[in-house]
N, C-alpha and C. Protein backbone atom coordinates (compact mmCIF):
# COMPACT_ATOMS: atom_id res chain seq x y z
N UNK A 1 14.37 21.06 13.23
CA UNK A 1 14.83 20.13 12.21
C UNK A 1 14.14 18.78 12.34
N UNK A 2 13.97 18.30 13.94
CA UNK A 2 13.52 17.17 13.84
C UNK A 2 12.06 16.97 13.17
N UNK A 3 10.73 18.29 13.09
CA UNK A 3 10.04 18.34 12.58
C UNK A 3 10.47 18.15 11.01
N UNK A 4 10.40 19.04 10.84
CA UNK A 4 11.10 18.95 8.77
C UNK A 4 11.22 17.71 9.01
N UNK A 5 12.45 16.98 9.25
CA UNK A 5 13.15 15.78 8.98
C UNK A 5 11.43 14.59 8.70
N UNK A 6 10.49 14.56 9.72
CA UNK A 6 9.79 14.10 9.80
C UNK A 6 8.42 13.83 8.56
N UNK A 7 8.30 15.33 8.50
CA UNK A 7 7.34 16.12 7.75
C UNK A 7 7.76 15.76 6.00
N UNK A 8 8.99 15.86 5.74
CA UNK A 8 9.97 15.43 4.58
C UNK A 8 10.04 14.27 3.96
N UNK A 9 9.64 13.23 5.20
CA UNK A 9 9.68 12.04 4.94
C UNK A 9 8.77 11.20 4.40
N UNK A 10 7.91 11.85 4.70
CA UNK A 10 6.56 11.28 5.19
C UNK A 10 6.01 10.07 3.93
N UNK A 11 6.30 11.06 2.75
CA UNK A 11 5.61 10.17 1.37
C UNK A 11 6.16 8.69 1.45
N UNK A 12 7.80 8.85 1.87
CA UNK A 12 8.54 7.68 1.73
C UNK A 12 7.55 6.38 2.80
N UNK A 13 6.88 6.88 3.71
CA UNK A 13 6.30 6.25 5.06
C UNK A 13 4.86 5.52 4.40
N UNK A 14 4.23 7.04 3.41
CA UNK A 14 3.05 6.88 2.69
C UNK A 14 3.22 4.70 1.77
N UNK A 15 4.05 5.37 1.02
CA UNK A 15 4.60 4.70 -0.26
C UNK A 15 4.79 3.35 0.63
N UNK A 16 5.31 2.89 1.60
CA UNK A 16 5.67 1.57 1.92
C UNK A 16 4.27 0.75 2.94
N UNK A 17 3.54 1.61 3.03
CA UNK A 17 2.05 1.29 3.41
C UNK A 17 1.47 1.05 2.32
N UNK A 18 1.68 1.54 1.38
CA UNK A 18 0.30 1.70 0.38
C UNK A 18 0.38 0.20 -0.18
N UNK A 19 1.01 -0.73 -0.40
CA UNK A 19 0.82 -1.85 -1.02
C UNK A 19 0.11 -2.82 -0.08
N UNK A 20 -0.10 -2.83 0.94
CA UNK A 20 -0.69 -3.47 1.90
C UNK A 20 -2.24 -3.38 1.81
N UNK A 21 -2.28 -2.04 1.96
CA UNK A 21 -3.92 -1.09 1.94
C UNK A 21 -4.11 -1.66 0.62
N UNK A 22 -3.44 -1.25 -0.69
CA UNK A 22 -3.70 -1.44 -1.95
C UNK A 22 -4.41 -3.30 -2.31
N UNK A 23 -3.78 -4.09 -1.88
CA UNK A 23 -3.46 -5.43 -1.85
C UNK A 23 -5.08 -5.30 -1.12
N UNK A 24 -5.86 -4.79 -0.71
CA UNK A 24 -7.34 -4.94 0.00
C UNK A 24 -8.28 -4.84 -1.03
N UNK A 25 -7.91 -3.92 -2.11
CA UNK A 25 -8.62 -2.90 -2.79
C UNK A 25 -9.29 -3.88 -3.93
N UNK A 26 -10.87 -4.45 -3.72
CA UNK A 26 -11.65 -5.10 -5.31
C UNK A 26 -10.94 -4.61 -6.16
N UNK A 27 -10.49 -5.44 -7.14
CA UNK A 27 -10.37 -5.49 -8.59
C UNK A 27 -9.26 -5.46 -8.87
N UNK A 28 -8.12 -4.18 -7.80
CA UNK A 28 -7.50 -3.82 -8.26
C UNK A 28 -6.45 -4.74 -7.11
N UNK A 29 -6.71 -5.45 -6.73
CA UNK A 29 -5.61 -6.58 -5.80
C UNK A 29 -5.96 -7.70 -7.13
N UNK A 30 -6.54 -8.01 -8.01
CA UNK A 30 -6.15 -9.10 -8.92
C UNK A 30 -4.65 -8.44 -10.21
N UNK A 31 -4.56 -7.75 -9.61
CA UNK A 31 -2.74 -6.90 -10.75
C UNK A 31 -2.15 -8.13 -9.72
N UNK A 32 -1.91 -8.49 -9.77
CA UNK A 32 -0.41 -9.71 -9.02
C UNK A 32 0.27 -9.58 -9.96
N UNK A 33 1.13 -8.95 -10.74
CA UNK A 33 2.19 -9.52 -11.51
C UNK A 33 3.36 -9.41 -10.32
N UNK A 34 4.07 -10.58 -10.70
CA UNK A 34 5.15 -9.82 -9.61
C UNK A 34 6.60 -9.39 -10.31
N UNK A 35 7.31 -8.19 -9.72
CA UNK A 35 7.73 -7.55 -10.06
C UNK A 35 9.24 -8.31 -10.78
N UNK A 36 9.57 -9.79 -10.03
CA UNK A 36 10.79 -10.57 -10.60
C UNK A 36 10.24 -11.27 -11.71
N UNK A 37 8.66 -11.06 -12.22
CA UNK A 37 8.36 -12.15 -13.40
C UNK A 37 8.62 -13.26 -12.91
N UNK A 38 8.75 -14.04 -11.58
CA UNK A 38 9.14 -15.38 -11.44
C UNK A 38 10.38 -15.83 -11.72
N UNK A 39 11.64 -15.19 -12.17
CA UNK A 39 12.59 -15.43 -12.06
C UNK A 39 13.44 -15.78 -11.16
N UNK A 40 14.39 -16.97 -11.11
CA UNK A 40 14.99 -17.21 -10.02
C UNK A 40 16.88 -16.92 -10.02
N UNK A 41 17.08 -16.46 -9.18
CA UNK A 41 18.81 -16.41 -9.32
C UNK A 41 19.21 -17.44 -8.27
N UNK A 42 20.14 -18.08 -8.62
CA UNK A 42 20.81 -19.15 -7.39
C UNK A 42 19.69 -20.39 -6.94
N UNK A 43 18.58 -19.95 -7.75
CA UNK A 43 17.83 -21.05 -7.46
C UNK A 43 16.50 -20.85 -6.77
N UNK A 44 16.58 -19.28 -6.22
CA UNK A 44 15.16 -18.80 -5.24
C UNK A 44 14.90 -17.35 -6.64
N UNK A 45 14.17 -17.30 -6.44
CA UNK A 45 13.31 -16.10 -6.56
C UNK A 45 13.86 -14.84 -6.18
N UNK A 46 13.80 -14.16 -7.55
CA UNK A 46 14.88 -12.59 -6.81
C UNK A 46 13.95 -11.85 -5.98
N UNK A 47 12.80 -11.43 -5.73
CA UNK A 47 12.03 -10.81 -5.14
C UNK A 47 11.10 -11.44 -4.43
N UNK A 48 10.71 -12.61 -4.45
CA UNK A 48 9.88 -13.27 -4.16
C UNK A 48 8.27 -13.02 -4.63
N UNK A 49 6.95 -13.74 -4.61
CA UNK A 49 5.57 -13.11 -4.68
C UNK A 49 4.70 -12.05 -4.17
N UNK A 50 5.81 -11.55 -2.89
CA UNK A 50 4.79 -10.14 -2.41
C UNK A 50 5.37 -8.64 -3.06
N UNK A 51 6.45 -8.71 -3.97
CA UNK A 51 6.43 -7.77 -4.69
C UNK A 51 6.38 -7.72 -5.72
N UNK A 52 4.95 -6.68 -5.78
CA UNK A 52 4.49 -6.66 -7.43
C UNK A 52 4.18 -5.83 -7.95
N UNK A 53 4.53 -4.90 -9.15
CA UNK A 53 4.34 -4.36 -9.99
C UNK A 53 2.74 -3.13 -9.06
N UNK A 54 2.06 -3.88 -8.93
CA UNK A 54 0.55 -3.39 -8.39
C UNK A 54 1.32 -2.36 -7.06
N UNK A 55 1.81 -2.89 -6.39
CA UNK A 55 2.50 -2.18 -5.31
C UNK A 55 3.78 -1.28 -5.47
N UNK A 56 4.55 -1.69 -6.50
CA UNK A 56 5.78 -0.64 -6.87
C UNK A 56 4.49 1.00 -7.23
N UNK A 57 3.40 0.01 -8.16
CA UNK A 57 3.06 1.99 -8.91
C UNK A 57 2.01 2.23 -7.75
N UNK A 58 1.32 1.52 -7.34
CA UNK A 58 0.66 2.16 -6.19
C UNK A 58 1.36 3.15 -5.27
N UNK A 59 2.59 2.64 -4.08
CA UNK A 59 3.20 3.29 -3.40
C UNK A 59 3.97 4.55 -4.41
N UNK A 60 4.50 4.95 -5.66
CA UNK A 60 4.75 5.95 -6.16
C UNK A 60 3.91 6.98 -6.33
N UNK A 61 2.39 6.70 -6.74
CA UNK A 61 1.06 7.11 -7.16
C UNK A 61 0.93 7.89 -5.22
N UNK A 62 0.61 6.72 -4.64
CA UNK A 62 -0.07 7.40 -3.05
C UNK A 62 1.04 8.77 -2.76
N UNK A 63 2.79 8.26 -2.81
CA UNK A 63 3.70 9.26 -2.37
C UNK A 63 3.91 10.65 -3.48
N UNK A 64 3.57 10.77 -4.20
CA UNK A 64 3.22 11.76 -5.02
C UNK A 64 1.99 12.22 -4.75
N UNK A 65 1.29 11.97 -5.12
CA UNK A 65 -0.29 12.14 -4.30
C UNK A 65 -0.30 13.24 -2.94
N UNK A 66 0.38 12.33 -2.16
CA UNK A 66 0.75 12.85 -0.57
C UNK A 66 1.71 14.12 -0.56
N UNK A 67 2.91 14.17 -1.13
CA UNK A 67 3.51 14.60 -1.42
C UNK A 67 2.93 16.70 -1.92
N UNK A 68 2.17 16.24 -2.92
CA UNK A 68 1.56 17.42 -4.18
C UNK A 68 0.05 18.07 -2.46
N UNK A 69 -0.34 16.57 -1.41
CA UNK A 69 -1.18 17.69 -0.48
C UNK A 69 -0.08 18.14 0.65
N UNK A 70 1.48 17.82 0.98
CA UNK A 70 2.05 18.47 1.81
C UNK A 70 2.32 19.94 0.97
N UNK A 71 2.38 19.51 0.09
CA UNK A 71 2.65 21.62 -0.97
C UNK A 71 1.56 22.02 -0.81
N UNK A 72 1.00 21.76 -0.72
CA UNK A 72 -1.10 22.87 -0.58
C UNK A 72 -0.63 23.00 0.68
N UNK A 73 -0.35 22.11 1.83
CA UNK A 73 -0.43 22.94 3.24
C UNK A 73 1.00 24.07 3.55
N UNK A 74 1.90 23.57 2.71
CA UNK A 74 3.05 23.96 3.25
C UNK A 74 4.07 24.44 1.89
N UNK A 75 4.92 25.14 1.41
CA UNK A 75 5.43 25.11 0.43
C UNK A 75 6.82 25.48 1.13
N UNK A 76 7.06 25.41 1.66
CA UNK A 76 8.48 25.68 2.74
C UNK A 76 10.26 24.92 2.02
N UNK A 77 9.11 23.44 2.09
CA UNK A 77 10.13 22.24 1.96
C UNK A 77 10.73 22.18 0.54
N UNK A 78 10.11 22.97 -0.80
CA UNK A 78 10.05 22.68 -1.99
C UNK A 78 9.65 23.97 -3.02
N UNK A 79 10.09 24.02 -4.38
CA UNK A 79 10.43 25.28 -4.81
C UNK A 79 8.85 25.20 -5.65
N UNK A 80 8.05 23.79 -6.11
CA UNK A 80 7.23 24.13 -7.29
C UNK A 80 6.51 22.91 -6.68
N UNK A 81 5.14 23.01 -7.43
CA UNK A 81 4.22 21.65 -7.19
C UNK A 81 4.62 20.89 -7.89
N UNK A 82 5.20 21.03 -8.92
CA UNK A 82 5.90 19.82 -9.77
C UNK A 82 7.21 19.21 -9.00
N UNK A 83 7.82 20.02 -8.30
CA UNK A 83 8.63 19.35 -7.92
C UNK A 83 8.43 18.57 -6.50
N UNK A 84 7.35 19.00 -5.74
CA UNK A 84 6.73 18.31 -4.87
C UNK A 84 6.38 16.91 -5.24
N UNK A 85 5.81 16.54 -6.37
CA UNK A 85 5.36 15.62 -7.30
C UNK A 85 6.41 14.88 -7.16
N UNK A 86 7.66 15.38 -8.11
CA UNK A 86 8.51 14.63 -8.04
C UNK A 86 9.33 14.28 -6.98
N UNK A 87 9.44 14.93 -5.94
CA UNK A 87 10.03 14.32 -4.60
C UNK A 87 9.67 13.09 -4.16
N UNK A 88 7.96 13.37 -4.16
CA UNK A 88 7.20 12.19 -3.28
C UNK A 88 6.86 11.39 -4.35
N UNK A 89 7.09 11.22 -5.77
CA UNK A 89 7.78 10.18 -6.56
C UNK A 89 9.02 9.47 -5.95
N UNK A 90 9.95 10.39 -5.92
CA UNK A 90 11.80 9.57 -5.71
C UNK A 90 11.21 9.23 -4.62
N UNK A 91 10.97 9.49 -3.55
CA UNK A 91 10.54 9.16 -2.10
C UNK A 91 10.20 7.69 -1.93
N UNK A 92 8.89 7.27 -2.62
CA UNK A 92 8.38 6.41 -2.97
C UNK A 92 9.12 5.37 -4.09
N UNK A 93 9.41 5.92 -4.33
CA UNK A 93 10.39 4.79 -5.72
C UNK A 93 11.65 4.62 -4.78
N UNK A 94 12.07 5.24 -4.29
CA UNK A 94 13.20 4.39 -3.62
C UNK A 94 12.91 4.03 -2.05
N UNK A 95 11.93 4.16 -1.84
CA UNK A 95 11.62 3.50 -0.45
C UNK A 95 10.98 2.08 -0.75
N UNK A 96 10.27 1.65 -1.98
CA UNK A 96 10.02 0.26 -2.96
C UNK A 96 10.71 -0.20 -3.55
N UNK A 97 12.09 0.05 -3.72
CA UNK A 97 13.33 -0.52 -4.40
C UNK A 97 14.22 -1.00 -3.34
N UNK A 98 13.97 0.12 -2.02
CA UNK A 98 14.86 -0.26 -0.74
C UNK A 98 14.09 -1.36 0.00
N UNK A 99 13.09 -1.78 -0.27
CA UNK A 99 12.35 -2.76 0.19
C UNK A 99 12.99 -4.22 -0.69
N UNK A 100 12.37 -4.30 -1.78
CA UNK A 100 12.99 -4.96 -2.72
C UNK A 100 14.03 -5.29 -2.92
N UNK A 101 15.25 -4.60 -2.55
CA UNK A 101 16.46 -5.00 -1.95
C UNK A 101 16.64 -5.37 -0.88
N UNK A 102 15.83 -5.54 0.17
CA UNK A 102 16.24 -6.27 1.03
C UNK A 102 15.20 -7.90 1.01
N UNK A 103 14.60 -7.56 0.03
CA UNK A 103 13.33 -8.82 0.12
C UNK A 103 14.76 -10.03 -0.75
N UNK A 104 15.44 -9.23 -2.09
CA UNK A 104 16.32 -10.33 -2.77
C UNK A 104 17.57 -10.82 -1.69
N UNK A 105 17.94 -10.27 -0.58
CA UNK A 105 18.97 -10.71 0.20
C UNK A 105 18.08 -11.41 1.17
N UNK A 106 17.10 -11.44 1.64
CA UNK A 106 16.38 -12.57 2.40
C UNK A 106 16.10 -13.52 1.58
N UNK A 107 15.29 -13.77 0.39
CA UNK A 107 15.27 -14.62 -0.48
C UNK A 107 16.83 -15.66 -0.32
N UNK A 108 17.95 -14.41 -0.65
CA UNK A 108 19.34 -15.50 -0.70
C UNK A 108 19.97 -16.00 0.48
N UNK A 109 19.08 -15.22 1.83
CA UNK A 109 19.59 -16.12 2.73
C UNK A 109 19.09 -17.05 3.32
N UNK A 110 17.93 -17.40 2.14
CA UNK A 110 17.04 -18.51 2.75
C UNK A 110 16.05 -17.89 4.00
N UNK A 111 15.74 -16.81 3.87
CA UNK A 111 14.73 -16.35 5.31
C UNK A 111 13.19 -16.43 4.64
N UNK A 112 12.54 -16.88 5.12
CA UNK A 112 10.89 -17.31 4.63
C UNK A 112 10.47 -15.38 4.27
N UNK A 113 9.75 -15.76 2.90
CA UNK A 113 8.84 -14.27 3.17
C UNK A 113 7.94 -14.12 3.95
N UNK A 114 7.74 -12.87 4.69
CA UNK A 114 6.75 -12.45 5.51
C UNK A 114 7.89 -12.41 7.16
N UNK A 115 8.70 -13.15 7.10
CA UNK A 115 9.61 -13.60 8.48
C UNK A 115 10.11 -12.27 8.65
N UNK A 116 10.28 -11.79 9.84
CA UNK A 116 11.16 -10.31 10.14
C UNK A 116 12.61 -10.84 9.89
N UNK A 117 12.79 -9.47 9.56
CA UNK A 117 14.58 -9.40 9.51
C UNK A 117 14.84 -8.10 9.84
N UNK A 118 15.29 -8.22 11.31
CA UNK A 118 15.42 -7.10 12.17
C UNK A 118 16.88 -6.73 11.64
N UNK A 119 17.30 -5.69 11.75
CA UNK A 119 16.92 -4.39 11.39
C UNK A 119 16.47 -3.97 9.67
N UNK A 120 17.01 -5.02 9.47
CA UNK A 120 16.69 -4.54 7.63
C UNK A 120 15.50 -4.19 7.02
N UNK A 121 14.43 -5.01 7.94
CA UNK A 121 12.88 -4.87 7.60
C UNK A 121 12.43 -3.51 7.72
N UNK A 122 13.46 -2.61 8.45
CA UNK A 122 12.80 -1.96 8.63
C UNK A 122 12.88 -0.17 8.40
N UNK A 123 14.56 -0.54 7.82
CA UNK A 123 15.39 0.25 7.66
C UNK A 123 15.44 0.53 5.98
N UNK A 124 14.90 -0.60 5.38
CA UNK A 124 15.22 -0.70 4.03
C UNK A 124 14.44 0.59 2.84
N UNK A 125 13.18 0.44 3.36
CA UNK A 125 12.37 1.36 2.92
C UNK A 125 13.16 3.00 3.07
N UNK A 126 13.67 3.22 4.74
CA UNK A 126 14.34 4.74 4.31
C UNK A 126 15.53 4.90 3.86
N UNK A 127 16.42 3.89 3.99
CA UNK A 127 17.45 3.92 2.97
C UNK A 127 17.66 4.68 1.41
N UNK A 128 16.14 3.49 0.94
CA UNK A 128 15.99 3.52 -0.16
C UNK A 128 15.33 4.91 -0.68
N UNK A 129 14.77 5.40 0.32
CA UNK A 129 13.92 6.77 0.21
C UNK A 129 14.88 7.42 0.04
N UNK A 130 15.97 7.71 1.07
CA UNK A 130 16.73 8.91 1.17
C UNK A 130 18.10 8.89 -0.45
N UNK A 131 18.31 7.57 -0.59
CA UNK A 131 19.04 7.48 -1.93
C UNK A 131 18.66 8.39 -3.13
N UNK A 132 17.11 7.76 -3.44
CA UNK A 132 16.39 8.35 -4.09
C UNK A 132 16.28 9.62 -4.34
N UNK A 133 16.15 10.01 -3.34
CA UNK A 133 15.53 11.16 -3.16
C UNK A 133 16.79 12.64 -3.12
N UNK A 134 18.00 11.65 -2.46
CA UNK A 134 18.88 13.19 -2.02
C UNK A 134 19.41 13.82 -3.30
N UNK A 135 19.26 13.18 -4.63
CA UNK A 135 19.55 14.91 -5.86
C UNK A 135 18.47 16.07 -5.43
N UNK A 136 17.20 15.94 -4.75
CA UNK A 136 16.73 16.85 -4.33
C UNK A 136 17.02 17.70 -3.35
N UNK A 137 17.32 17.00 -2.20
CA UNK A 137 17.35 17.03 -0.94
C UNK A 137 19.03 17.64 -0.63
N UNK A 138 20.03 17.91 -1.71
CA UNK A 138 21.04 18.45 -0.99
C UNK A 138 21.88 19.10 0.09
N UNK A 139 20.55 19.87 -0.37
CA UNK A 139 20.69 21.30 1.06
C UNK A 139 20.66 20.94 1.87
N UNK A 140 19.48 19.79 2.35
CA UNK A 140 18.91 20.14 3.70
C UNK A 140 19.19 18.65 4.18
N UNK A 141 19.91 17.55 3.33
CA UNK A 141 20.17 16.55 4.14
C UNK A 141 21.42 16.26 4.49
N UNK A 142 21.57 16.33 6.22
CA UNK A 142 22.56 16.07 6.60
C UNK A 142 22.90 14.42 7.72
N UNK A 143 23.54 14.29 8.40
CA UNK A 143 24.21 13.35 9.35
C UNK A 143 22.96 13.32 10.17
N UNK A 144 22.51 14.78 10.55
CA UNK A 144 21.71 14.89 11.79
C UNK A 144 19.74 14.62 11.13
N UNK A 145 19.98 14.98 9.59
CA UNK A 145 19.01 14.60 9.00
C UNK A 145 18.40 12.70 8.94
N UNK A 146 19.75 12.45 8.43
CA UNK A 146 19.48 11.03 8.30
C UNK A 146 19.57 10.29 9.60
N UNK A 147 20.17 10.62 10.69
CA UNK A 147 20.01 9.91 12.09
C UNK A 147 18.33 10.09 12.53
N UNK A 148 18.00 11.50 12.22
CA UNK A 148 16.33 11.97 13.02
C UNK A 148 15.59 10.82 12.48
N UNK A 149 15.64 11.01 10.57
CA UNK A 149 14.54 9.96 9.60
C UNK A 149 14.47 8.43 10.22
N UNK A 150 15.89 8.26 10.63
CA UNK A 150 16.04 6.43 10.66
C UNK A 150 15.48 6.24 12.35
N UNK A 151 16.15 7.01 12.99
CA UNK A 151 15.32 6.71 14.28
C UNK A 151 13.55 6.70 14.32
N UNK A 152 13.28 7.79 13.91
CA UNK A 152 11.77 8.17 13.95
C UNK A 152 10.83 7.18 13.19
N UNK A 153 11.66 7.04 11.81
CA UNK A 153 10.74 6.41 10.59
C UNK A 153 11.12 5.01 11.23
N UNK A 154 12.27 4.15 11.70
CA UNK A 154 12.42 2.70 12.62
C UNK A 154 10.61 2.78 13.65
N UNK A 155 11.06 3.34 14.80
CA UNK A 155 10.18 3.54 15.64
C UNK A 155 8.82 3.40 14.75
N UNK A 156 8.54 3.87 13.79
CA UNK A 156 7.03 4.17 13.23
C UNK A 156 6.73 2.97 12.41
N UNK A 157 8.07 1.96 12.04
CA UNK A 157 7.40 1.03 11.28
C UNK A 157 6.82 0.02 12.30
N UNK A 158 7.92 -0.12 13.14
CA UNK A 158 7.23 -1.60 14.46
C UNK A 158 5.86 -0.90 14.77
N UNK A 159 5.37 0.69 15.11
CA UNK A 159 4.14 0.52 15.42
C UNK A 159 3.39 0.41 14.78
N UNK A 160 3.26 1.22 13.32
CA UNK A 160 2.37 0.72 11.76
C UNK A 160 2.60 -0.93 11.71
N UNK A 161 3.21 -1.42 12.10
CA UNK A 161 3.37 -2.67 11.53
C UNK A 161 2.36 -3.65 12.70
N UNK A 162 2.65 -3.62 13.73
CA UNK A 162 1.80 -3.63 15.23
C UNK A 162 -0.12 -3.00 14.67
N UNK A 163 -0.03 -2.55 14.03
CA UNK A 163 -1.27 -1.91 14.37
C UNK A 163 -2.12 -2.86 13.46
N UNK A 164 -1.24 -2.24 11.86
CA UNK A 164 -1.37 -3.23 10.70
C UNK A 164 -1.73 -4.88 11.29
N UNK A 165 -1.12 -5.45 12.21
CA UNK A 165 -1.37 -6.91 12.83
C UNK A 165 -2.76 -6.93 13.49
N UNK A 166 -2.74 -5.76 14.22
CA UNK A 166 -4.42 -6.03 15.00
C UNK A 166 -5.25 -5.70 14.55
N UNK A 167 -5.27 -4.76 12.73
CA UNK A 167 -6.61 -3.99 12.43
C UNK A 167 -6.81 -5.83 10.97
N UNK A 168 -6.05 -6.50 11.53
CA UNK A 168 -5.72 -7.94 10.06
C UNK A 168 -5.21 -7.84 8.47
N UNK A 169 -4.71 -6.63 8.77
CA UNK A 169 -3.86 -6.09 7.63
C UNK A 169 -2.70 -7.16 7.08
N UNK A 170 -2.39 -7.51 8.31
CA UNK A 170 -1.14 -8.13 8.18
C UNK A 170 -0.96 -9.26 9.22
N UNK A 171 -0.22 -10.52 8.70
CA UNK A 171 -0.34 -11.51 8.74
C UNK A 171 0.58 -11.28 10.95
N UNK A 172 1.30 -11.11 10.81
CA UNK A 172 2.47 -10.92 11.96
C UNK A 172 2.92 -9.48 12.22
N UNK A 173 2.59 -9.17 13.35
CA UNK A 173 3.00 -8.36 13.98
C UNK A 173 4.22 -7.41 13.57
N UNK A 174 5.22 -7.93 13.05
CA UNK A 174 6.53 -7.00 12.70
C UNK A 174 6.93 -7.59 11.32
């Protein structure tokens, strides 16, 4: 299980990288819209400037993508390539919404963007994945499912995030 659990996840892992990588990419790092339009609630910014539109469809695009080559290796996890598609869609769409929700509660608690916010930073993305995602996932997600994802996928962001710091991906370490 702890494999599956892992293997299952993965797009959601894909999807919350890809705006970083994406954000490198000529031409296509000038999309900045950001995803609050600049709107402010209470006075800050609901999302703040690092989420934008360019990165919501990117990370959906990569986790579908990813998603449609775990069905070429494996068809175990999932009944159709379309629905592979659409997994590592929800995957991705709610692992960028679970981000985004935690970016508007730092915004309101006054925490600088880019600043860690342990545990939320890091947790938010599979939250948001597994929300997403479980009209699919009925069967096979349980207590012991969602403990494996959050431990494993936690652990994997401090080191993606660590690595992301030394390859200059990213500004800070966590």
């Amino acid at each position: 299980m702890w494999l599956e659990a892992i293997w299952l996840f993965l797009p959601a892992g894909i999807a919350n990288m890809a705006p970083v990588l994406v954000n490198k990419v000529p031409l296509i790092n000038r999309w900045n819209a950001p995803m609050d339009f600049g709107v402010k609630w209470r006075g800050v910014r609901i999302f703040g400037p690092h989420k934008t539109w360019r990165g919501l469809v990117s990370g959906v695009v990569f986790a579908s993508v990813f998603a449609a080559a775990q069905y070429a290796v494996t068809d175990s996890l999932v009944a159709s390539f379309s629905g592979a598609v659409l997994l590592g869609g929800l995957l991705g769409f709610g692992a960028l919404v679970g981000d985004a929700a935690a970016s508007f509660f730092k915004r309101q608690r006054n925490i600088p963007s880019g600043k860690a916010w342990i545990p939320f930073d890091q947790t938010d993305y599979i939250v948001g994945g597994l929300v997403f995602s479980y009209p699919l996932l009925t069967d096979i997600v349980s207590p012991a499912f969602v403990l494996v994802v959050l431990i494993t996928y936690t652990g994997l962001h401090f080191l993606v995030s660590y690595i992301g710091y030394r390859l200059g991906l990213k500004q800070r370490p966590v």
